[in-house]
Protein backbone atom coordinates (compact mmCIF):
# COMPACT_ATOMS: atom_id res chain seq x y z
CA UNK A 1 0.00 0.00 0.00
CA UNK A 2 1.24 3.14 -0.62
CA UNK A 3 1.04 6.39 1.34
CA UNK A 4 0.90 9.64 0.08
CA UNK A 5 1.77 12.77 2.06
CA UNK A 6 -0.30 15.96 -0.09
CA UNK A 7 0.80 19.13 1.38
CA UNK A 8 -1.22 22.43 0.08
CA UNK A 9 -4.09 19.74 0.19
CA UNK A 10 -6.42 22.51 -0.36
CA UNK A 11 -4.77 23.85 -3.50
CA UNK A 12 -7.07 23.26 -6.81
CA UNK A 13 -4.57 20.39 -8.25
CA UNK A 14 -4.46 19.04 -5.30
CA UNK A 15 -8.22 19.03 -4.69
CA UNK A 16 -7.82 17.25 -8.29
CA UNK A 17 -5.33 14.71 -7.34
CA UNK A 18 -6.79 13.53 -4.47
CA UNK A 19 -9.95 12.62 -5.91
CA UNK A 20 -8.00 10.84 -8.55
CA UNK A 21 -6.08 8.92 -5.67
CA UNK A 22 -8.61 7.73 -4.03
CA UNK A 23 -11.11 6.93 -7.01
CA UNK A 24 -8.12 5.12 -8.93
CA UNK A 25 -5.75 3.93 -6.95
CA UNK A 26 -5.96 1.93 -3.56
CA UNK A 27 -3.31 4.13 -1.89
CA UNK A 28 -3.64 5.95 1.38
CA UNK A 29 -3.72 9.81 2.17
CA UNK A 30 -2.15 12.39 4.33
CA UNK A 31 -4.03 15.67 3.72
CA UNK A 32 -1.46 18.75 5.34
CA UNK A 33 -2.92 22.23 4.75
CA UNK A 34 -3.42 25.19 7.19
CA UNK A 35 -7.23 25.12 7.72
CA UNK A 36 -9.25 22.13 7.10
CA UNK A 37 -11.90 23.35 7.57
CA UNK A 38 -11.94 23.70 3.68
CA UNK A 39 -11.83 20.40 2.81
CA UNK A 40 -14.80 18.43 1.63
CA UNK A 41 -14.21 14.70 1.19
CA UNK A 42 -16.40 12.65 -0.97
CA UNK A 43 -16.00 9.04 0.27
CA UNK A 44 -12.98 7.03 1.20
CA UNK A 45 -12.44 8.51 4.29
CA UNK A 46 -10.98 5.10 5.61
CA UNK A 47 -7.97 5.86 3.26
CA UNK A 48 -7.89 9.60 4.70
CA UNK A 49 -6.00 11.48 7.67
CA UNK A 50 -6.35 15.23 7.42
CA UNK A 51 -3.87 17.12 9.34
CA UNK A 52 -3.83 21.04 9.60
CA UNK A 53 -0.48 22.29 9.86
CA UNK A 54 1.82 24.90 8.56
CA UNK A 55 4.71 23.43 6.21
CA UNK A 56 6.88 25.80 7.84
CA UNK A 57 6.68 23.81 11.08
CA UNK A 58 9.27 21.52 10.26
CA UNK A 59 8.33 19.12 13.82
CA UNK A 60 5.05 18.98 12.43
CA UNK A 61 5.64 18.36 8.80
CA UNK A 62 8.17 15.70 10.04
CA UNK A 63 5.57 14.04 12.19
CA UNK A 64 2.51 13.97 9.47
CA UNK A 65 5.95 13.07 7.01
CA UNK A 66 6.49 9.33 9.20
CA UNK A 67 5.40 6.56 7.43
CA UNK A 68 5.00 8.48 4.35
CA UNK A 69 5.91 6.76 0.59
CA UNK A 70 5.75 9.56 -1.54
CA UNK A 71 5.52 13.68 -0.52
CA UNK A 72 3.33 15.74 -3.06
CA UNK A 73 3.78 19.45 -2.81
CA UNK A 74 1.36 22.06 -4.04
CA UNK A 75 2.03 25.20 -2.81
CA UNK A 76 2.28 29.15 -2.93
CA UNK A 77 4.17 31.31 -0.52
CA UNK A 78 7.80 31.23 0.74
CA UNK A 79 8.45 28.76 -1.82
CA UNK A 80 12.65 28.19 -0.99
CA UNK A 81 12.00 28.38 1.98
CA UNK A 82 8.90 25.96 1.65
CA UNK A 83 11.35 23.33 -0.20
CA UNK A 84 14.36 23.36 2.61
CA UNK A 85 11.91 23.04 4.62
CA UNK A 86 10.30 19.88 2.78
CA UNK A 87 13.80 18.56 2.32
CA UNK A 88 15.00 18.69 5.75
CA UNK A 89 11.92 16.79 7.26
CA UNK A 90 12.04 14.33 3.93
CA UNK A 91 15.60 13.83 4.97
CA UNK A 92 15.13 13.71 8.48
CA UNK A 93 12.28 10.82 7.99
CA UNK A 94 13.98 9.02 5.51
CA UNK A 95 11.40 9.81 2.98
CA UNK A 96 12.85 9.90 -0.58
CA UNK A 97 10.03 10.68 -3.34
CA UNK A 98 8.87 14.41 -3.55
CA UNK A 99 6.52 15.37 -6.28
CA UNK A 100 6.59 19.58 -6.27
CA UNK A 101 4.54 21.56 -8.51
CA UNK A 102 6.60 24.71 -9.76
CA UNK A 103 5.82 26.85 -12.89
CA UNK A 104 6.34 26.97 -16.72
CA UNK A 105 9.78 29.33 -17.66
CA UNK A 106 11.84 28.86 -14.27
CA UNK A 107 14.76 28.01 -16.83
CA UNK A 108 13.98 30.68 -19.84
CA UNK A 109 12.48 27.83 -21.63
CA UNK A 110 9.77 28.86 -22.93
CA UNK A 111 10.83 29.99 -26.80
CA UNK A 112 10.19 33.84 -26.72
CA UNK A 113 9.35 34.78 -23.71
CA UNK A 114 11.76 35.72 -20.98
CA UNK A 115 9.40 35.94 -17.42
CA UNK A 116 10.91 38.13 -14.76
CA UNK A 117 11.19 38.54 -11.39
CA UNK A 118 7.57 36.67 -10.80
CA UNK A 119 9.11 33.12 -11.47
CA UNK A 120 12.15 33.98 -8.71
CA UNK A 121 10.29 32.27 -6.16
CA UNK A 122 9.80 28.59 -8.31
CA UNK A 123 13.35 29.35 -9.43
CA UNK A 124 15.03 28.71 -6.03
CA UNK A 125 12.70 26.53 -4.88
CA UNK A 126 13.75 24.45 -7.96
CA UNK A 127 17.50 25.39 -6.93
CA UNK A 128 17.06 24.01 -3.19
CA UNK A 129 15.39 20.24 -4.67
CA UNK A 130 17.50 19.67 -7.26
CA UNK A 131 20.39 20.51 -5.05
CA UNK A 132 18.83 17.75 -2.96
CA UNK A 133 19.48 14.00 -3.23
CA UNK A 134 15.91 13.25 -2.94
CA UNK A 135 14.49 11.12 -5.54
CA UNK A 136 12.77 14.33 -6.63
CA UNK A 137 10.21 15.20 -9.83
CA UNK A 138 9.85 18.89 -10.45
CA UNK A 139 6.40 19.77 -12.83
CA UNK A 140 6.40 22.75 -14.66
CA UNK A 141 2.54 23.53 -16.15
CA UNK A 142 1.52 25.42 -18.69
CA UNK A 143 -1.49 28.14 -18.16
CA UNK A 144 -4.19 26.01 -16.44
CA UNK A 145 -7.62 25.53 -17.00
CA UNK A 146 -10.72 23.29 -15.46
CA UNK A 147 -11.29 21.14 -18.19
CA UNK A 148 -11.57 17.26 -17.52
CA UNK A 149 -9.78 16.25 -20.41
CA UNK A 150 -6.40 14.22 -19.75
CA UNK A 151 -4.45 15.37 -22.55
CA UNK A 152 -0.65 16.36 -22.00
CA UNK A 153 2.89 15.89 -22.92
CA UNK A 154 5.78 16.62 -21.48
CA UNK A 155 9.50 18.05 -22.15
CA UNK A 156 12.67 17.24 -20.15
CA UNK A 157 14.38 20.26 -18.74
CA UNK A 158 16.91 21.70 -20.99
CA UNK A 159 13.93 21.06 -23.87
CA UNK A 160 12.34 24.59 -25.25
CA UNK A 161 8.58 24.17 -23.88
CA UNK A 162 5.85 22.86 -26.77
CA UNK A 163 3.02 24.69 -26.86
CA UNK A 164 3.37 27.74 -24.28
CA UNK A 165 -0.03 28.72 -25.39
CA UNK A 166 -2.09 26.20 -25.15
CA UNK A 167 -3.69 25.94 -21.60
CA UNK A 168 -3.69 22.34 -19.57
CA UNK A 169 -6.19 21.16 -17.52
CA UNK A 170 -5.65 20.66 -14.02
CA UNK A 171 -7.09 17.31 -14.61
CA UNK A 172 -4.07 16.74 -16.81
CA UNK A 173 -1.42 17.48 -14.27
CA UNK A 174 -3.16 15.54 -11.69
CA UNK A 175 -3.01 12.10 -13.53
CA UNK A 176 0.42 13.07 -13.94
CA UNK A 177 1.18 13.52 -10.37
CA UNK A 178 -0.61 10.11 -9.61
CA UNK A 179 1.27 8.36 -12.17
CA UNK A 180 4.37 9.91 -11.05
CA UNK A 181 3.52 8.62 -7.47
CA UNK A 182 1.85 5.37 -7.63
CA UNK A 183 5.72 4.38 -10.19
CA UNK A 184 8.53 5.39 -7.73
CA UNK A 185 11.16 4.83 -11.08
CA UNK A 186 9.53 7.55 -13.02
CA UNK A 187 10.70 10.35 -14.15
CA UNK A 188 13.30 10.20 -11.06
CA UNK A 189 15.10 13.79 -10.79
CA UNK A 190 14.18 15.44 -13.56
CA UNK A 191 12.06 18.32 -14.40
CA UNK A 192 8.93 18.12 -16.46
CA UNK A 193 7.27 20.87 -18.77
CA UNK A 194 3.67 19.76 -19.05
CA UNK A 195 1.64 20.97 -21.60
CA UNK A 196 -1.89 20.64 -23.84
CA UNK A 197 -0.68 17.77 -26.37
CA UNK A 198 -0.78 19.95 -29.76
């Protein structure tokens, strides 16, 4: 059985994931967000543990991290500080997988267009995992949309990004994510543009 740790539970992909986790795969659930007052669960809630926390806590994301198979980050904020946080508690827990959701042009890969300071943030949080010797996957969407198609590729980073324009649906990145998890070999440290399959 695998066990999933989703922190930013509350985040849209995440809502997204989750639902795709427990509709599709057998594995258990660690919900970590700040108020949970937000979720609404829809069944399964034998597979479930919701705990409200602040990833900034590192004793608390370290205890909700025990136990844990794979750590899924969604988040907004701090975000370096965010991932040295996740790393320290993934290393201090022995925890190995991280799936982290960043953004589309961290590395100036998107063919003609050049994003400034507003990508900083999923820059160094990129920076701080990769630096990492977690057996890390780094996503990089394109513009998102609530669709629930599944319909994506990806690129490798270092690869320019296909189709910047084209939106993905959240839907998309979520089966992603669950593949991602529910394979522990795949896709291990690298860095993934996802976009709308042209």
């Amino acid at each position: 059985m695998t066990n999933i740790l989703v922190l930013g539970a509350h985040g849209q992909i995440a809502r997204v994931a989750t639902d795709l986790f427990l509709t599709e795969t057998p594995a258990n659930l660690t919900l970590y967000l700040r108020n949970s007052q937000r979720l609404r669960l829809s069944g399964h809630e034998d597979r479930v543990r919701v705990v409200e926390g602040d990833v900034l806590d590192l004793s608390a994301l370290k205890a909700a991290m025990a136990g844990q198979d794979v750590v899924y980050a969604n988040l907004d904020g701090p975000l370096a500080q965010l991932a040295r946080t996740i790393v320290k508690a993934m290393v201090a827990t022995g925890v190995k997988r991280l799936i982290f959701v960043s953004s589309m042009g961290i590395y100036d890969e998107v063919p003609g267009q050049r994003y400034q300071g507003v990508l900083d943030p999923y820059r160094d949080a990129a920076k701080v995992i990769e630096a990492s010797d977690l057996d890390y996957t780094i996503l990089r969407p394109a513009w998102l949309n609530d669709s629930g198609e599944v319909d994506y590729g990806t690129t490798q980073k270092g690869e320019s990004f296909k189709n910047p324009a084209g939106m993905v649906s959240r839907r998309s990145v979520a089966h992603l994510i669950v593949q991602l998890a529910m394979n522990p070999g795949l896709d291990v440290r690298c860095s993934l543009g996802v976009h709308k399959a042209a």
